[in-house]
Protein backbone atom coordinates (compact mmCIF):
# COMPACT_ATOMS: atom_id res chain seq x y z
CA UNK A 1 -25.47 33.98 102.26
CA UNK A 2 -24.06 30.92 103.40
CA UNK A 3 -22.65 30.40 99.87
CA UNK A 4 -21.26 33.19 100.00
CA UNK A 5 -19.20 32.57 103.37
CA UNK A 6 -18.27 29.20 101.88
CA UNK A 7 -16.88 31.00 98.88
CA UNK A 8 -14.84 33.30 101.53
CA UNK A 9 -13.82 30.79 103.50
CA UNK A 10 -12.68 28.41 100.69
CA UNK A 11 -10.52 31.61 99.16
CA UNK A 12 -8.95 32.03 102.38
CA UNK A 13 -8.00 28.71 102.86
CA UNK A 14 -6.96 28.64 99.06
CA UNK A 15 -4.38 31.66 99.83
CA UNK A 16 -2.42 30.54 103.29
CA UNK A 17 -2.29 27.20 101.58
CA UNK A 18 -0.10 29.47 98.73
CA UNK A 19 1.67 31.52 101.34
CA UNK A 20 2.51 27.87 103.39
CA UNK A 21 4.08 27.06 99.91
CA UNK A 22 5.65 30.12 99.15
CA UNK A 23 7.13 30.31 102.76
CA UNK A 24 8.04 26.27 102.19
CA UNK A 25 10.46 27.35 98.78
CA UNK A 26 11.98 30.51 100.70
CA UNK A 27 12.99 28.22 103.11
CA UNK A 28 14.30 25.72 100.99
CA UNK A 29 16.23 28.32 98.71
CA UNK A 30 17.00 29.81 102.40
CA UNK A 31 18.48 26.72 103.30
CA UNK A 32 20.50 26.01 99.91
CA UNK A 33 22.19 29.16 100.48
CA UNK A 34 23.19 28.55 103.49
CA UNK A 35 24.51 25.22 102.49
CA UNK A 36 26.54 26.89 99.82
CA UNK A 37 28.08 29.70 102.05
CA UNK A 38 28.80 27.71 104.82
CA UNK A 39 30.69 25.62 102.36
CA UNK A 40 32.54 28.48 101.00
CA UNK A 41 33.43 29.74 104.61
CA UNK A 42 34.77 26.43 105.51
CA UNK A 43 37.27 26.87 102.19
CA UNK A 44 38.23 30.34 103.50
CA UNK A 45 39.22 29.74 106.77
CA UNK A 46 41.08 26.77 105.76
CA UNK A 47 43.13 28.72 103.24
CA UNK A 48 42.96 32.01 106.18
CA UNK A 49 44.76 29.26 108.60
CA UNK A 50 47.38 28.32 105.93
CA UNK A 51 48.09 31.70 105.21
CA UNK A 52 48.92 32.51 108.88
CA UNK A 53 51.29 29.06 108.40
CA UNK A 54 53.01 30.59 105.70
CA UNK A 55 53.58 33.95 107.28
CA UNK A 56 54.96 32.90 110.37
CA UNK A 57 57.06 29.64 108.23
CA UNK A 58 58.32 32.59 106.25
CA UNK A 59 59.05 35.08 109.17
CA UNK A 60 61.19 32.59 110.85
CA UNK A 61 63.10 31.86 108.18
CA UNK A 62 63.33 35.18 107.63
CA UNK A 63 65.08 35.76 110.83
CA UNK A 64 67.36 32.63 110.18
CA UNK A 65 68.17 34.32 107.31
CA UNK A 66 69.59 37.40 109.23
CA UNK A 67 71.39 35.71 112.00
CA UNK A 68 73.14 33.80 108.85
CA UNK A 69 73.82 37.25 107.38
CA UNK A 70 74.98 38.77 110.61
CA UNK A 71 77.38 35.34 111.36
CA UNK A 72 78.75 36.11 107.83
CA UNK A 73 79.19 39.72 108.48
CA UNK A 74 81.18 38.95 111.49
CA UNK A 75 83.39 36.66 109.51
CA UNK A 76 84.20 39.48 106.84
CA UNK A 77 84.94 41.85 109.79
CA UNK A 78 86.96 39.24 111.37
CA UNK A 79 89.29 38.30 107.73
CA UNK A 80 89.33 41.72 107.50
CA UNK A 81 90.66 42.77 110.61
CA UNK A 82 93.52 39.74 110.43
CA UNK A 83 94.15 41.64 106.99
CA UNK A 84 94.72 44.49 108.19
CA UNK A 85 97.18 43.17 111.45
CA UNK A 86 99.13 41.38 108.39
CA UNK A 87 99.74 44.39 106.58
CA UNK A 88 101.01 46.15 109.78
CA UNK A 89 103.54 43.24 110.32
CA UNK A 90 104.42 43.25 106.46
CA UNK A 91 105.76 46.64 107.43
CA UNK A 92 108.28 45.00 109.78
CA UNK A 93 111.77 44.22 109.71
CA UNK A 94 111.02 40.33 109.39
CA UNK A 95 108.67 38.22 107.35
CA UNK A 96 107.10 40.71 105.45
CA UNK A 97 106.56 38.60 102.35
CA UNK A 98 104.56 35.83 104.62
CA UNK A 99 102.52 38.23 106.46
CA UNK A 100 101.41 40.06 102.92
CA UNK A 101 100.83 36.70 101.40
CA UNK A 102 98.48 35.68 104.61
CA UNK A 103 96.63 39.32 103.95
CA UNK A 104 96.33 38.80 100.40
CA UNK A 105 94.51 34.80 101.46
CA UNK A 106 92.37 37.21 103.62
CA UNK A 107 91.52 39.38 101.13
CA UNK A 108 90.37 36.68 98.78
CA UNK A 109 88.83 35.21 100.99
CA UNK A 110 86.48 37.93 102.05
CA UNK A 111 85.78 38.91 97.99
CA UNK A 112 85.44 35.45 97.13
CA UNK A 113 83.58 33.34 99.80
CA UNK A 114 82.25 35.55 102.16
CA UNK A 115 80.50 38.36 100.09
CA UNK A 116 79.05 36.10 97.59
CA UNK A 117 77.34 34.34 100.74
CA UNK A 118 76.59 37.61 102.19
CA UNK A 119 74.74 38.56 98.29
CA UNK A 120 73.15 35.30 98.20
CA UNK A 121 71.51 35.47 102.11
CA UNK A 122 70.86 38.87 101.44
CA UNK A 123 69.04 37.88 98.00
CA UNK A 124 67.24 35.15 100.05
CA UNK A 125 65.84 37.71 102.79
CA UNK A 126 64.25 39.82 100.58
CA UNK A 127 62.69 36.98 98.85
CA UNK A 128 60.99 35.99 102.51
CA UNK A 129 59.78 39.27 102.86
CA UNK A 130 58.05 39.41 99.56
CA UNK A 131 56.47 36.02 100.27
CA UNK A 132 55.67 36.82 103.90
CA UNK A 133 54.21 40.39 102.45
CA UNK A 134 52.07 37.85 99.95
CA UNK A 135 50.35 35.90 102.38
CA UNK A 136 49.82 38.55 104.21
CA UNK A 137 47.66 40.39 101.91
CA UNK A 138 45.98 36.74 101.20
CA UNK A 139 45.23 36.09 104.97
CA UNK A 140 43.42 39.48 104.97
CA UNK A 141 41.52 38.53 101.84
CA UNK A 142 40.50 35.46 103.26
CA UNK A 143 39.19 36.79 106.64
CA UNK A 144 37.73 39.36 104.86
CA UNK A 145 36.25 36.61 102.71
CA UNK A 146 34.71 34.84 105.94
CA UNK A 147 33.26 38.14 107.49
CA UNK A 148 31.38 38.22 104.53
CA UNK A 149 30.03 34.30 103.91
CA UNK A 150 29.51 34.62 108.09
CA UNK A 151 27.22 37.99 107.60
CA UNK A 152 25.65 36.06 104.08
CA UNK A 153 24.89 32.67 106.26
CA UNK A 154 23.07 34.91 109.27
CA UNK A 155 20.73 37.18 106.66
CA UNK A 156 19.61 33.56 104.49
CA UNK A 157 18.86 32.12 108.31
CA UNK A 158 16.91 35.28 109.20
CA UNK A 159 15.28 35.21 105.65
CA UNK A 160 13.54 32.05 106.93
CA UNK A 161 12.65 33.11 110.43
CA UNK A 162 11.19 36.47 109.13
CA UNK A 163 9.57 35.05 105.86
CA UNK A 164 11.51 37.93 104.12
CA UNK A 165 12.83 37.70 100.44
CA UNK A 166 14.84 40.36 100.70
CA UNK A 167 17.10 39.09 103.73
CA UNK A 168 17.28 36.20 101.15
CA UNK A 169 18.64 38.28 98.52
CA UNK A 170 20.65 40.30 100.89
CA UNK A 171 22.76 37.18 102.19
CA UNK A 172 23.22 36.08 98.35
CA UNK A 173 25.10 40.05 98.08
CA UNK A 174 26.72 39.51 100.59
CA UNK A 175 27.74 36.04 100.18
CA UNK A 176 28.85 36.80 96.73
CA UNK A 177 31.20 39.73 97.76
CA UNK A 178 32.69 37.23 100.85
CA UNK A 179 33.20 34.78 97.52
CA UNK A 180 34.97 37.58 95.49
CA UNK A 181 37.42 38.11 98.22
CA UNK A 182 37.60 34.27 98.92
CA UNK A 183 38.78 34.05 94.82
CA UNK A 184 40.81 37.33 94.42
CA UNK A 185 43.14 35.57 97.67
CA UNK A 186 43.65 32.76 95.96
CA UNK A 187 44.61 34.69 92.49
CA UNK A 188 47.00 36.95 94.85
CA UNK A 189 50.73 36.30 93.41
């Protein structure tokens, strides 16, 4: 009997020294993971952070942009008004050719300096929005991108706490999808 016990005990020791290894590599992949995503979240919120940068860069000069347009409108309105007065006093008995000469330098002046500006600020507005509407749609994908390297990094550190593969390959889905968003961000043009 004793031989026997010795056999038992030997076979017991023999398998928790295999489950102290196999617990020994799921931490270690555990831990690799966790390297990796925490390295990958860092990326993302550095690139989240610069997309916030470039949103509110791009909705200030957005508004810049309009109080230039509106300053310009109020020039046409102004030219045009003066215009208008010179006609009335090209209807008079005296200096009528001045006065429609100075409403005719009005004129031009609107149709040749003011609404070209007014095109080209206009023009330049709607390129801000489209670039603000970019990054905002990459600042989403980014945070998005962290939620899901954040929720990846927690289920590898539980993997080693609970001895669980699964939670292992759980955080690995999960980091992978928070790396997907991370990448489709940066391809966002």
């Amino acid at each position: 009997m004793p031989a026997n016990k010795s056999i038992e005990r030997f076979e017991s020791v023999d398998h928790a020294a295999e489950e102290e290894a196999d617990t020994h590599g799921l931490a270690r992949r555990s831990a690799l993971v966790v390297a990796v995503l925490a390295a990958l979240l860092a990326v993302a919120t550095f690139l989240s952070n610069e997309a916030v940068k470039e949103v509110i860069t791009g909705e200030t000069h957005r508004a810049e942009v309009s109080a230039e347009i509106e300053n310009n409108q109020l020039k046409i309105d102004v030219a045009q008004g003066a215009a208008s007065m010179l006609r009335v006093l090209a209807d008079g008995p005296t200096d009528e050719k001045a006065a429609a000469k100075l409403a005719m330098a009005r004129d031009l002046e609107v149709e040749h300096k003011f609404n070209p500006a007014d095109d080209a600020l206009n023009e330049e507005m709607h390129h801000d929005e489209s670039h603000v509407s970019e990054y905002n749609v990459k600042h989403l994908l980014f945070e998005l991108a962290q939620v899901g390297l954040e929720v990846g990094i927690v289920l590898a550190t539980i993997s080693i706490i609970a001895r669980r593969r699964w939670l292992l390959g759980s955080g690995v889905v999960v980091g992978i999808v928070g790396t997907t968003l991370l990448v489709a961000g940066l391809l966002v043009t």
